[in-house]
N, C-alpha and C. Protein backbone atom coordinates (compact mmCIF):
# COMPACT_ATOMS: atom_id res chain seq x y z
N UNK A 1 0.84 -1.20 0.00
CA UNK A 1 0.00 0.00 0.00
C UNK A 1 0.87 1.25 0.00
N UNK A 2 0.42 2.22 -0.56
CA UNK A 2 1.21 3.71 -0.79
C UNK A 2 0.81 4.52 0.39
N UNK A 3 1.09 3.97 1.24
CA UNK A 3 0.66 4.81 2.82
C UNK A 3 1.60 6.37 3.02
N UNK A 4 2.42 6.50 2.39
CA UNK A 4 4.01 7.34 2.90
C UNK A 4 3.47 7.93 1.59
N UNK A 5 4.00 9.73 1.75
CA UNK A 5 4.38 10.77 0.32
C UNK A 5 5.33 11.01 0.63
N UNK A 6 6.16 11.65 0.63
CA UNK A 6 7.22 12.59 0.42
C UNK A 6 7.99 13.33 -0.49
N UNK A 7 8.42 14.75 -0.74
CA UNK A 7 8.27 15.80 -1.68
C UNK A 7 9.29 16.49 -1.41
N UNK A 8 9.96 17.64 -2.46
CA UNK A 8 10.21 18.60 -1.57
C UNK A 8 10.49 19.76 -2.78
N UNK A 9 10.96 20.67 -2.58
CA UNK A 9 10.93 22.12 -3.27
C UNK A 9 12.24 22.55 -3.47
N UNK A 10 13.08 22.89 -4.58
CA UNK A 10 14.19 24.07 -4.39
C UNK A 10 13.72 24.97 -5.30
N UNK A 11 13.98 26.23 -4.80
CA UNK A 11 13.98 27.26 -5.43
C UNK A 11 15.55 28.08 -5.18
N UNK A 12 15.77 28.49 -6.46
CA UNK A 12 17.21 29.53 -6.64
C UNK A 12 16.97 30.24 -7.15
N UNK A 13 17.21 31.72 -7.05
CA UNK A 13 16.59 32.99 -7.19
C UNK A 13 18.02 33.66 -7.15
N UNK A 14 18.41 34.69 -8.83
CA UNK A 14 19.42 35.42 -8.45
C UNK A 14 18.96 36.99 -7.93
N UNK A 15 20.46 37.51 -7.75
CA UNK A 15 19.52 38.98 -7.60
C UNK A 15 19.33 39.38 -8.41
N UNK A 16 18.67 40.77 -8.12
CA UNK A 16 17.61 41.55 -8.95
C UNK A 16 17.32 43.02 -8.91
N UNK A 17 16.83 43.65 -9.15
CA UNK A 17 16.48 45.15 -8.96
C UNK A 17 14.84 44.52 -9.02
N UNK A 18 14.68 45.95 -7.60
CA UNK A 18 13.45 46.26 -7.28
C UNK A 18 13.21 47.69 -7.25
N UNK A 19 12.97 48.31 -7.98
CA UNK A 19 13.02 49.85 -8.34
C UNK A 19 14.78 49.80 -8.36
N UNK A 20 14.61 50.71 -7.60
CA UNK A 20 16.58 51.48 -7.81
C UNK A 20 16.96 50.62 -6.58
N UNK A 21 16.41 49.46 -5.99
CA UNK A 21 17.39 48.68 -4.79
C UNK A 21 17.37 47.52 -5.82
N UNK A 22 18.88 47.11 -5.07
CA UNK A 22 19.36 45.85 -6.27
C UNK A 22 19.10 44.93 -4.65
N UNK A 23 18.56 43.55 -4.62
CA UNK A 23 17.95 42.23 -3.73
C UNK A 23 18.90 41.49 -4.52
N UNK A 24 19.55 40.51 -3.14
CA UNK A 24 20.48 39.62 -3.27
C UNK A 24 19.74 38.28 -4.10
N UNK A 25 20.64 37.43 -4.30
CA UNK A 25 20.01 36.04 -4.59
C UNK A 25 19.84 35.35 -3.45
N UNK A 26 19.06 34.08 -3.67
CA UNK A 26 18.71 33.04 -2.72
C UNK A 26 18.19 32.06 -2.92
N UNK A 27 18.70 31.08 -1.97
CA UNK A 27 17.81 29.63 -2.31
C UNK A 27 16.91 28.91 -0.92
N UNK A 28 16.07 28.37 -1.69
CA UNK A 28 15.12 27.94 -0.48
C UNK A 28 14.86 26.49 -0.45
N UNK A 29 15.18 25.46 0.43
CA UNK A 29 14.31 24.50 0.55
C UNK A 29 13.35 23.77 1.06
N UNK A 30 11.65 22.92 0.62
CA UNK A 30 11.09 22.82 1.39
C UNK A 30 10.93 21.86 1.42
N UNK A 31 10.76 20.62 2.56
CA UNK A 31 10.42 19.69 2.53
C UNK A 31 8.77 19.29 3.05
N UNK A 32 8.41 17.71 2.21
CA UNK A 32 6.93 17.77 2.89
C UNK A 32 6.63 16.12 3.03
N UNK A 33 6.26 15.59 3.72
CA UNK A 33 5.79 14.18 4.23
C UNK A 33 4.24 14.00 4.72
N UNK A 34 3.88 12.89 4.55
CA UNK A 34 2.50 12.64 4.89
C UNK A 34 2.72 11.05 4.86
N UNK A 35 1.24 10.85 5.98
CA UNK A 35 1.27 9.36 6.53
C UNK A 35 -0.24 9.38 6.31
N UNK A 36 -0.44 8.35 5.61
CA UNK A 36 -2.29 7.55 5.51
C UNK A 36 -2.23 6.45 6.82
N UNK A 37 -2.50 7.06 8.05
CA UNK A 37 -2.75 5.62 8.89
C UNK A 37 -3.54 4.49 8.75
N UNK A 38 -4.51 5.24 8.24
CA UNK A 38 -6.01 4.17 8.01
C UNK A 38 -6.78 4.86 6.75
N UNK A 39 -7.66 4.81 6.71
CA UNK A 39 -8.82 4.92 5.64
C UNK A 39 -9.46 6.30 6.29
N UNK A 40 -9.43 6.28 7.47
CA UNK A 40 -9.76 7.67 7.93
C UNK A 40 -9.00 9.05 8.63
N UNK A 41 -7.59 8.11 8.66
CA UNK A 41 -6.87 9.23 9.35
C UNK A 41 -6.23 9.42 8.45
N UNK A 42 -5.29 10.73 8.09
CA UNK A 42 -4.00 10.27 7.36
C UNK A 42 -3.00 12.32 8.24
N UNK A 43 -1.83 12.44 8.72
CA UNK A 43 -1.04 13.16 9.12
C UNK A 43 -0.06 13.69 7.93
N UNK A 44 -0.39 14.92 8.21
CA UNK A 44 1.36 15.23 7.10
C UNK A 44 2.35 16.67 8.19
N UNK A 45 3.37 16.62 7.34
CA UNK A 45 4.29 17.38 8.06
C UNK A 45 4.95 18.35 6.33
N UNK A 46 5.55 19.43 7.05
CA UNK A 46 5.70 20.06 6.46
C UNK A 46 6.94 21.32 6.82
N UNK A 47 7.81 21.34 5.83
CA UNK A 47 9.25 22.16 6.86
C UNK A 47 9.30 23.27 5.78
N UNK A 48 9.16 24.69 5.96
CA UNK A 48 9.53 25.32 5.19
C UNK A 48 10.56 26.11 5.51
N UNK A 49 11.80 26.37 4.37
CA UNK A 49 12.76 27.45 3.98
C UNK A 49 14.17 26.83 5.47
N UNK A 50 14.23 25.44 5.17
CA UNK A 50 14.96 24.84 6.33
C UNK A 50 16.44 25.12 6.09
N UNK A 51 16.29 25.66 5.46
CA UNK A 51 18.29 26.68 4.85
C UNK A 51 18.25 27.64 5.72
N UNK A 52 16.57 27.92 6.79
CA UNK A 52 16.74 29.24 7.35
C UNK A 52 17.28 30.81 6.88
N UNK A 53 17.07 30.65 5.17
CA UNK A 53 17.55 31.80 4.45
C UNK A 53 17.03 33.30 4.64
N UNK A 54 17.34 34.21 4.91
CA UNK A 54 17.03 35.26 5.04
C UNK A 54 16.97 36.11 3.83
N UNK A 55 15.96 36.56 3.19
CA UNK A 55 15.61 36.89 1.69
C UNK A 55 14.41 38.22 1.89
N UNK A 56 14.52 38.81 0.79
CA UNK A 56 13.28 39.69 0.73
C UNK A 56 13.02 39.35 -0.69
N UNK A 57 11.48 39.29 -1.08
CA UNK A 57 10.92 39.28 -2.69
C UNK A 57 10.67 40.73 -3.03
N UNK A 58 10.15 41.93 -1.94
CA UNK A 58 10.92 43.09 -2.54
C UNK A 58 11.18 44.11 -1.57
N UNK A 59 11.96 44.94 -1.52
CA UNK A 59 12.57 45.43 -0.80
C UNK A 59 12.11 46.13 0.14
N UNK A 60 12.26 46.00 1.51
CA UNK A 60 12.07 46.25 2.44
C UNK A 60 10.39 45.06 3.44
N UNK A 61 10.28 43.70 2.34
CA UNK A 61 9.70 43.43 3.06
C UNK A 61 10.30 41.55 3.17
N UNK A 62 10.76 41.18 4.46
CA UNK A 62 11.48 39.55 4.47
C UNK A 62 10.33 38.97 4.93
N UNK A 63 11.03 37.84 4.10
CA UNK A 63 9.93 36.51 4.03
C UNK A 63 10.04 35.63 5.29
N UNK A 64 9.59 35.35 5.81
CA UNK A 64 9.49 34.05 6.88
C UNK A 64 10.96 32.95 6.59
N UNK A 65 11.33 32.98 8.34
CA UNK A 65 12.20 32.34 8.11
C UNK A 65 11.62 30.17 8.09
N UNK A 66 12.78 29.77 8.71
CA UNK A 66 12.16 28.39 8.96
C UNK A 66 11.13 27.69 9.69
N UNK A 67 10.19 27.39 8.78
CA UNK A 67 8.80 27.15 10.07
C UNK A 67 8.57 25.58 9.39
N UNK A 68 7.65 25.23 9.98
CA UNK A 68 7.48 23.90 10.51
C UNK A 68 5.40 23.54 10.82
N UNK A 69 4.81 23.11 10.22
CA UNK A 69 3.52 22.47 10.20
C UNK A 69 3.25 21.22 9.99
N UNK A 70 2.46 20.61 11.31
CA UNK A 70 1.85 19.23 11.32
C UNK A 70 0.62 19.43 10.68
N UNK A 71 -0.51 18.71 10.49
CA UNK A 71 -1.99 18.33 10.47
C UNK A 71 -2.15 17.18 10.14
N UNK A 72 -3.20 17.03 10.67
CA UNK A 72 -3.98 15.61 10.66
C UNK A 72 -5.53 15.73 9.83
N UNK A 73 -5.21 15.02 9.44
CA UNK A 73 -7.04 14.68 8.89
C UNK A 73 -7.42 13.58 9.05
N UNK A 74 -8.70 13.99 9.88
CA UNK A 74 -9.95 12.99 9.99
C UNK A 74 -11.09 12.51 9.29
N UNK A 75 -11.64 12.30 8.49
CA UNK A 75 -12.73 12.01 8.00
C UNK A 75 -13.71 11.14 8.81
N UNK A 76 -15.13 11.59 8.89
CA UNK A 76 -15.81 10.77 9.62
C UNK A 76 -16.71 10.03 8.76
């Protein structure tokens, strides 16, 4: 049975100009997992930007550093 996912994301981004400010490059990676326990449960997890990169998409506003989300789903 295909109970297990697992995934994940890179992004590489050089710099750039944002009006007259020139933004560095950066890379991000995300990882993502999920578990089907049963027919009614199934859990996933989820790690974002785990390079802990410090980036702005435009200037003067940074993106979230490394965060981290569980959930579960139930179906009744």
């Amino acid at each position: 049975r295909d109970n297990m996912n697992v995934g994940f994301t890179f992004s590489a981004k050089s710099g750039r100009q944002d009006g007259n400010r020139s933004l560095d490059g950066y890379q991000t990676l995300d990882l993502r997992a999920g578990y089907r326990c049963s027919d009614k449960l199934s859990v996933n997890l989820a790690l974002t930007n785990i390079l802990d990169e410090d980036y702005e998409l435009a200037y003067g506003y940074n993106s979230p550093r490394s965060q981290a989300m569980l959930s579960a789903t139930f179906v009744f």
